[in-house]
Protein backbone atom coordinates (compact mmCIF):
# COMPACT_ATOMS: atom_id res chain seq x y z
CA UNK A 1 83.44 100.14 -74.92
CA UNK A 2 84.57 102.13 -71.59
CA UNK A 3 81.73 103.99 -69.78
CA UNK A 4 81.94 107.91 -69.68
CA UNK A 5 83.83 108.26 -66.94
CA UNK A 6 86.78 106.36 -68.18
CA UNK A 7 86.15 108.34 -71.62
CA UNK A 8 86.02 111.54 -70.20
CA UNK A 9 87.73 112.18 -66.90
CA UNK A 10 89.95 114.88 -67.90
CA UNK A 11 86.06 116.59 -68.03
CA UNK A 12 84.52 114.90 -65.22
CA UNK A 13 85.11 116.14 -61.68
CA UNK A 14 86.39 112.42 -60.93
CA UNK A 15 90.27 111.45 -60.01
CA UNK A 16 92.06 108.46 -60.34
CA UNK A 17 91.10 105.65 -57.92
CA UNK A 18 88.27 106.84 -57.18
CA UNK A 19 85.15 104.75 -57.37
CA UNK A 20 83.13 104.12 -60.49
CA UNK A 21 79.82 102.74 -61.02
CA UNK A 22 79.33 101.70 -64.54
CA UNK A 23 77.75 99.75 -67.13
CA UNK A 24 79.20 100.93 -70.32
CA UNK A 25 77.03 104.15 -70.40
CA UNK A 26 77.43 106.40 -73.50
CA UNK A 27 78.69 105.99 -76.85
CA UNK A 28 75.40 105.36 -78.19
CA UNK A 29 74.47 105.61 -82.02
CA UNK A 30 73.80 108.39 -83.65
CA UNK A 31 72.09 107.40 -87.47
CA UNK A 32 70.83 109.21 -90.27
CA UNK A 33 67.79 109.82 -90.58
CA UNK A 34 66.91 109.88 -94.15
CA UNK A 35 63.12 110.32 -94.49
CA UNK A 36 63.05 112.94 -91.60
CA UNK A 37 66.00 114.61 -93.88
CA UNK A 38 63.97 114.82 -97.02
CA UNK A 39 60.42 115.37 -94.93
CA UNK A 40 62.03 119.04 -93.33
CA UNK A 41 64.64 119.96 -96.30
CA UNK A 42 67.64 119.55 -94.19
CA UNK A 43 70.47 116.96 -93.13
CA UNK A 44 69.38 114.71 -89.78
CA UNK A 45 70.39 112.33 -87.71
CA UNK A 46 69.11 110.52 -84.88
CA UNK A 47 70.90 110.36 -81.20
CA UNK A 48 69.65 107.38 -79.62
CA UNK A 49 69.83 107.68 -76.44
CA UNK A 50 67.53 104.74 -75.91
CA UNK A 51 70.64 102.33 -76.21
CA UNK A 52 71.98 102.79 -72.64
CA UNK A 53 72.16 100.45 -70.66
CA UNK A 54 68.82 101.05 -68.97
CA UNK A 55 67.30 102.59 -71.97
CA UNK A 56 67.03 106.07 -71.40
CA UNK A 57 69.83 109.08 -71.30
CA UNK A 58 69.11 109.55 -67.81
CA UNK A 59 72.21 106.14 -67.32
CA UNK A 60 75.27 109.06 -68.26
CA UNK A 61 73.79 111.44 -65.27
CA UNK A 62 73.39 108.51 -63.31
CA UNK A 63 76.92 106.91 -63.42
CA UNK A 64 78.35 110.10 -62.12
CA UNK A 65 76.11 111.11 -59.51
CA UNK A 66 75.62 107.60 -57.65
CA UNK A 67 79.56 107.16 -58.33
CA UNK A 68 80.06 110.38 -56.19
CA UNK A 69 77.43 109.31 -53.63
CA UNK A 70 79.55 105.98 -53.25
CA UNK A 71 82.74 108.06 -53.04
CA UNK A 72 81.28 110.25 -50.35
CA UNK A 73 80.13 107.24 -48.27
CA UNK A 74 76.18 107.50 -49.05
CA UNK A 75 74.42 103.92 -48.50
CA UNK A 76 71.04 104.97 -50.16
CA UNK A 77 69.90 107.49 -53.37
CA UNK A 78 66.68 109.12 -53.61
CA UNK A 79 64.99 110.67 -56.22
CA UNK A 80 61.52 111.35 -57.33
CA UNK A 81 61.08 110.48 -61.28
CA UNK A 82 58.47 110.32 -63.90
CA UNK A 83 60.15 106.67 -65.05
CA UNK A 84 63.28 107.05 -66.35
CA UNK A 85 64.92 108.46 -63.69
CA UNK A 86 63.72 105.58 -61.15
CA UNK A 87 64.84 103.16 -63.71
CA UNK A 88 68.54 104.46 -63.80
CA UNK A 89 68.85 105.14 -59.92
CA UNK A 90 67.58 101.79 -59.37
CA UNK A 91 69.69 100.07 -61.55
CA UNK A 92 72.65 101.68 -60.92
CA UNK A 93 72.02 101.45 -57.01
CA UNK A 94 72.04 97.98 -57.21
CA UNK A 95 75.45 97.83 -59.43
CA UNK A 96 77.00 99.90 -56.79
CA UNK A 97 75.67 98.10 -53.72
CA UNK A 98 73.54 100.53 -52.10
CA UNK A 99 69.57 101.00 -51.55
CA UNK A 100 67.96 102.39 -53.99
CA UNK A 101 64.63 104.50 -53.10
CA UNK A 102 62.20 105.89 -56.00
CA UNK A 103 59.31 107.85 -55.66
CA UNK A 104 56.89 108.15 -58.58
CA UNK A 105 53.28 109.96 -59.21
CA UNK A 106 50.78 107.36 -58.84
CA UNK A 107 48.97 105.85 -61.95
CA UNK A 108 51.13 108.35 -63.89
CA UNK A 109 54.38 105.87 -64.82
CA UNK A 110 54.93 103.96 -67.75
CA UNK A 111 54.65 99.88 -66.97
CA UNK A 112 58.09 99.13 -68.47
CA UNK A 113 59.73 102.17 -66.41
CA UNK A 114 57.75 100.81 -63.17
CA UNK A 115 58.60 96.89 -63.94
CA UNK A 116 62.30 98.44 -64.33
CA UNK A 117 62.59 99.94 -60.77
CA UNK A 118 60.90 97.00 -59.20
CA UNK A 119 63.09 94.16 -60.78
CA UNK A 120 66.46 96.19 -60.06
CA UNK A 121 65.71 96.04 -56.72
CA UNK A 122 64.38 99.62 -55.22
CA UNK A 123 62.04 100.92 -52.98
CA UNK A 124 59.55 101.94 -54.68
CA UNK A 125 56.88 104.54 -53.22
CA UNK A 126 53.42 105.86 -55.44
CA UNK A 127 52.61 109.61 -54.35
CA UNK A 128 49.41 110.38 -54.70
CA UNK A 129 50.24 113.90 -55.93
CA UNK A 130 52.56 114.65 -59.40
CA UNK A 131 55.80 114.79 -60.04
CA UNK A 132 56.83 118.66 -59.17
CA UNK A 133 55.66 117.82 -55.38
CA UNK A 134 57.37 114.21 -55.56
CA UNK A 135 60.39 116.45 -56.28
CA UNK A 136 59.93 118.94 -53.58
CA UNK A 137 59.40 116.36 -51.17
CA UNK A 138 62.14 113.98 -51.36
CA UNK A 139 64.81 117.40 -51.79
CA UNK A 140 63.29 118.69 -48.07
CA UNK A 141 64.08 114.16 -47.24
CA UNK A 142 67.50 114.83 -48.27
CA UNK A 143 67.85 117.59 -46.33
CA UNK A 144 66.75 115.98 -43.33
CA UNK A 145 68.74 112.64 -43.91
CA UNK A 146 71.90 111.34 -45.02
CA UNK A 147 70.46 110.04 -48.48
CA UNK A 148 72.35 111.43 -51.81
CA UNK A 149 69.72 112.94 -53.91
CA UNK A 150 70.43 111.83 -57.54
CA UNK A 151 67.88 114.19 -59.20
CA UNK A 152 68.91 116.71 -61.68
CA UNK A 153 69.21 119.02 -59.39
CA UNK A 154 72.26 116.96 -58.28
CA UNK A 155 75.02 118.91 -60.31
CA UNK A 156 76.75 115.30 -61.30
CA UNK A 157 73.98 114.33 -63.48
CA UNK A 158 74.73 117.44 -65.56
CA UNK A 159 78.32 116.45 -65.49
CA UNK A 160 77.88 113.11 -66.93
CA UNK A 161 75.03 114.14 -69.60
CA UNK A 162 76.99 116.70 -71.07
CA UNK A 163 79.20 114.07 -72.44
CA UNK A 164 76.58 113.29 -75.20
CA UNK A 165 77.58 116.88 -76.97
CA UNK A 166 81.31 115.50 -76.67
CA UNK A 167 80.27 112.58 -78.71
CA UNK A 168 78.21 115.12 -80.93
CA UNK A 169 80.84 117.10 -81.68
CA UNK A 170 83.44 114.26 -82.00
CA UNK A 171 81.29 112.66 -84.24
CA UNK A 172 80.53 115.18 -86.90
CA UNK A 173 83.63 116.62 -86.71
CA UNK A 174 81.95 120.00 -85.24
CA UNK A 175 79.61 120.26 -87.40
CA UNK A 176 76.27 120.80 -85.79
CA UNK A 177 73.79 123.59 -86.58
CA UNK A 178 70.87 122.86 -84.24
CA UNK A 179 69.95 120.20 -81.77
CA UNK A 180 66.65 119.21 -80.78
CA UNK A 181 65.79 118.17 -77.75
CA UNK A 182 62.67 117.27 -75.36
CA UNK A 183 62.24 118.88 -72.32
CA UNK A 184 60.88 118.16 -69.03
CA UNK A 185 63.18 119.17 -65.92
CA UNK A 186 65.11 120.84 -68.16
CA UNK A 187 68.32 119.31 -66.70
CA UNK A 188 69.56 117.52 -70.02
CA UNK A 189 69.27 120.59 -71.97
CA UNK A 190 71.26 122.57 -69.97
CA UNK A 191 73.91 119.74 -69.46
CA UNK A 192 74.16 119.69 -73.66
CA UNK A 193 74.65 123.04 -73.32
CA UNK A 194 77.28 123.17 -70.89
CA UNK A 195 78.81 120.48 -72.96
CA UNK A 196 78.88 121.99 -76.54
CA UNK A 197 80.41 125.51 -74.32
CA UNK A 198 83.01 123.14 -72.76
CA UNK A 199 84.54 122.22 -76.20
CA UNK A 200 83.95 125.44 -78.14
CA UNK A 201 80.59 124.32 -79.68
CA UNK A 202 77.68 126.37 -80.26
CA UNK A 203 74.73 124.91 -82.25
CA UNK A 204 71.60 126.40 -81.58
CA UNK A 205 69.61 124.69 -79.64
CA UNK A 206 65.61 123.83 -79.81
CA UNK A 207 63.71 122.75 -76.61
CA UNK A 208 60.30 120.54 -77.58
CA UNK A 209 57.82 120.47 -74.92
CA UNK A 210 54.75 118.41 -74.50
CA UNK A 211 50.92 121.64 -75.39
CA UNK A 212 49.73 119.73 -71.84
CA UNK A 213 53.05 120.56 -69.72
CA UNK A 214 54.56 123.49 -71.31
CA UNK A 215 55.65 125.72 -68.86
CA UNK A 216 58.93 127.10 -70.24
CA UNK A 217 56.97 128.19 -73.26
CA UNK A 218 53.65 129.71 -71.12
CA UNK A 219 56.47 131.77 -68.73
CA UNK A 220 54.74 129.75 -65.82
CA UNK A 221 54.86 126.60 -63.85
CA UNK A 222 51.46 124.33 -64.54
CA UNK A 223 50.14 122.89 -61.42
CA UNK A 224 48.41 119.74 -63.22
CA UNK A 225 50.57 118.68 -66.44
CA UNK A 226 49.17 116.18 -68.88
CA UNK A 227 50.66 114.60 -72.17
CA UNK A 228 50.82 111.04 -73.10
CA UNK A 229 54.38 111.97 -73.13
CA UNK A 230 54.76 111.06 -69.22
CA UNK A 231 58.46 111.61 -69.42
CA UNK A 232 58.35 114.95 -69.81
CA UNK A 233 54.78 115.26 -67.78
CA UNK A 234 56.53 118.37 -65.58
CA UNK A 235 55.24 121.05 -64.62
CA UNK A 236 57.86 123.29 -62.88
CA UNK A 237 61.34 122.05 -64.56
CA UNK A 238 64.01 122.00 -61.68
CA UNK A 239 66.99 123.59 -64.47
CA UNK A 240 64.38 126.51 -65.55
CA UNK A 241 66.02 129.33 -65.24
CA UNK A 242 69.46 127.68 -66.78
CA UNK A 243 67.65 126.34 -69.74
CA UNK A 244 66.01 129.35 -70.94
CA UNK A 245 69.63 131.05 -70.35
CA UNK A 246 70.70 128.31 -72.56
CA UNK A 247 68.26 128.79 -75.24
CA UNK A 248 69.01 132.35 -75.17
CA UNK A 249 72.84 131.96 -75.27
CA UNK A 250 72.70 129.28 -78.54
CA UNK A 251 70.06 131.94 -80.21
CA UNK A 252 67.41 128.87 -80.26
CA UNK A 253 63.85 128.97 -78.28
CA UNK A 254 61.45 126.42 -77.21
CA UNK A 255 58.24 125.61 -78.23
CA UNK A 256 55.22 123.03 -77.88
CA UNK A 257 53.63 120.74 -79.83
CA UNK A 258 50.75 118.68 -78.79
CA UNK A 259 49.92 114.77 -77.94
CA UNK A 260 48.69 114.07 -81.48
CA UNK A 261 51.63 115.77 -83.30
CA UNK A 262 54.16 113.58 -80.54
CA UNK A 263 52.69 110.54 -81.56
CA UNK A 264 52.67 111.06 -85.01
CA UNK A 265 56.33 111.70 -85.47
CA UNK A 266 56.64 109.03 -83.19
CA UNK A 267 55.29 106.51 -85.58
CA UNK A 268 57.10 108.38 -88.83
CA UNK A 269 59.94 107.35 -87.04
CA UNK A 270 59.31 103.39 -86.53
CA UNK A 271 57.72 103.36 -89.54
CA UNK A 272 59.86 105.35 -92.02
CA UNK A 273 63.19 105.04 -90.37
CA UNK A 274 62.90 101.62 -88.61
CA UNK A 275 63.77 103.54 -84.72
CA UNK A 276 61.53 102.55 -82.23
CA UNK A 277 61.48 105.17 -79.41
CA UNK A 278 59.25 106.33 -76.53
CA UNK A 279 56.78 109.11 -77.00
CA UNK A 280 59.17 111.65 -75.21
CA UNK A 281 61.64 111.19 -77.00
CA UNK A 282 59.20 112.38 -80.34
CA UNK A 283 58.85 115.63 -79.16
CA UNK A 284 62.46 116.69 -80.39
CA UNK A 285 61.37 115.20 -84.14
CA UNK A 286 57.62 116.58 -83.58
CA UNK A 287 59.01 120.05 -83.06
CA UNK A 288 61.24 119.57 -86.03
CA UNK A 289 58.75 118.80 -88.71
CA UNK A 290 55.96 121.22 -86.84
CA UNK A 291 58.59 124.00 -87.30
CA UNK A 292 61.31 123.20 -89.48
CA UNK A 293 64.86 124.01 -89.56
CA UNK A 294 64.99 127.23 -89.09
CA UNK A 295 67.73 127.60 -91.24
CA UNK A 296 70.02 125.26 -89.83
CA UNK A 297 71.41 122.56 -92.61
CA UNK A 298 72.57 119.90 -89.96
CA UNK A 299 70.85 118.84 -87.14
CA UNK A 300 70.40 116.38 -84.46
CA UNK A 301 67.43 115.31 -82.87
CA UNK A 302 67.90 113.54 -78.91
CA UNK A 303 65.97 110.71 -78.94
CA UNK A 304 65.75 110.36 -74.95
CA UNK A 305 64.73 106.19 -74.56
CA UNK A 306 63.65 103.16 -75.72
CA UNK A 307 60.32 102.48 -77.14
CA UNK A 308 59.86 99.12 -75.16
CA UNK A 309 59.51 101.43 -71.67
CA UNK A 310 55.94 102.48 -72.90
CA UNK A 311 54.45 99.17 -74.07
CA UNK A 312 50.92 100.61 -73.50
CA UNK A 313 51.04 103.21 -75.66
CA UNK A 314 52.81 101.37 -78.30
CA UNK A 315 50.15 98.55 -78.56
CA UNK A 316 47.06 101.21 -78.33
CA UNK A 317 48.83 102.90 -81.58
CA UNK A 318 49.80 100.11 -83.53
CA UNK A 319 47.98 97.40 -85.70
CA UNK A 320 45.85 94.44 -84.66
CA UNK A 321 47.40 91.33 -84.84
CA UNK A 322 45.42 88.32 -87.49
CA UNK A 323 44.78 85.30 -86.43
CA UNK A 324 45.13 82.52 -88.78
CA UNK A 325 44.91 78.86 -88.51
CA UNK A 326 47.13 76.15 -89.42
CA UNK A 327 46.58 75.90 -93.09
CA UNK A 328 48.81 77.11 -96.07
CA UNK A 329 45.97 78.24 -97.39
CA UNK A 330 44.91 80.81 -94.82
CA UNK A 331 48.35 81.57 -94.42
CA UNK A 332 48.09 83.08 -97.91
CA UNK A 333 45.81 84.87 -97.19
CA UNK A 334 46.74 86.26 -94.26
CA UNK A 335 50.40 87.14 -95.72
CA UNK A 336 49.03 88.39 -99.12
CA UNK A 337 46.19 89.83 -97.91
């Protein structure tokens, strides 16, 4: 399957010839979801998201803006991340030939996000501070240097993340009531947004954030955020203002629901529909069954990446494993328990 830009370049502010970093990015599944259906009275499917190439959405932003930093001659990207982010700029860095340079809150990453961005390669720097002043930091580096910032404040991640609504709207022909979505930096709302506008789309859209780093739905940034979450551990989302003029615009809102409510959806999920993300990426479902449909009959919900980039979580939430020695007889057991 082509990558995005190949897909979508009559949408994408890229020309022929020039250069494209790529991995195949986009054109991931989007399933059914037939126990979350019957649990909130309403048709649902899943976007997974965690089926890009580095297993998080943040790979369609990522192929655009480190494909313009090669086209404008940068040799290194920057960018401050919670663990996704890192992951993608790293990888992608590498594919393209150029250093990669990630800087991440300290003791506040996911191990499979962290063992990402050290095994593709990238410089990788633990603030001891969170990831609002990681970002504020590394925007006045860019600044000062010739370094391409490939945050979300860099306006080609929105341009290749607002390709998933294309697929959205290819895919169910247009029709799409309400999307829900986790947010953090608020970047990939707005870029779904800008999407759905760019082909005449509309569904209203519901924003999920994390009780512990809420700040869209308190009205004010929060100077220490906490959630087990960590992806969307923000506290002062970069695409604020244009997300809430999204949600405002699609006649949708965002809410919060909290750590236990996250994790519980999360495990619905593996459990009752066999999809394995990370905690994030539960918010959008969390916020669906905490709130329901709100009268929307079709509906999406992001699921942002892959469950294997939060291994620690995963196996502090999930059974024991039995032991059992060699014996067909304690094998019986042990199956039939």
């Amino acid at each position: 399957m082509p990558g995005l830009i190949e897909r979508y370049r009559h949408r994408l502010p890229f020309e022929d010839g020039d250069p494209v970093v790529s991995m195949g990015e986009g054109s991931t599944p989007l399933v059914q979801a037939p126990a979350l259906s019957e649990r909130v009275g309403a048709s649902v499917w899943l976007k997974l998201e965690g089926l890009n190439p580095t297993g998080s959405f943040k790979d369609r932003g990522m192929c655009c803006a480190v494909s313009a930093a090669l086209r404008e001659g940068s040799e290194t990207v920057i960018c401050a991340s919670t663990g996704n982010t890192a992951a993608s700029a790293a990888a992608y860095a590498a594919r393209a030939g150029m250093r990669g340079v990630v800087i991440v809150p300290e003791g506040k990453i996911a191990t499979g996000k962290l063992a990402q961005a050290l095994v593709y390669g990238a410089r990788v720097i633990a603030l001891q501070g969170n990831f609002d002043e990681a970002l504020t930091l590394v925007r006045e580096l860019a600044d000062r240097h010739p370094i391409a910032l490939v945050n979300s404040v860099n306006d080609f991640r929105l341009e290749g993340q607002k390709t998933a609504a294309f697929e959205l709207v290819e895919e169910l022909a247009g029709e799409l009531d309400g999307l829900c979505i986790p947010v953090g930096n608020a970047g990939n709302v707005t870029a779904y947004w800008k999407g759905f506008q760019e082909v005449g789309a509309s569904p209203r859209l519901f924003g999920f954030q994390a009780e512990g780093a809420a700040p869209l739905v308190l009205g004010h940034p929060v100077e220490k955020p906490e959630t087990v979450a960590s992806a969307i551990r923000i506290g002062n989302p970069a695409r604020w203002e244009e997300a809430m003029a999204a949600f405002t615009a699609s006649r949708g809102q965002v809410r919060a629901v909290s750590d236990e409510e996250i994790l519980e959806a999360w495990e619905f999920l593996a459990r009752r529909e066999g999809i394995f993300c990370e905690p994030a990426s539960a918010a959008s479902v969390a916020g669906l069954i905490k709130y329901g449909p709100d009268g929307c009959e079709r509906l999406v919900c992001v699921l942002t990446g892959n469950g294997l980039k939060d291994p620690d979580t995963a196996l502090s939430r999930a059974g024991g494993v039995i032991p059992c020695t060699a014996e067909i007889s304690a094998v019986e057991a042990a199956v039939l328990g």
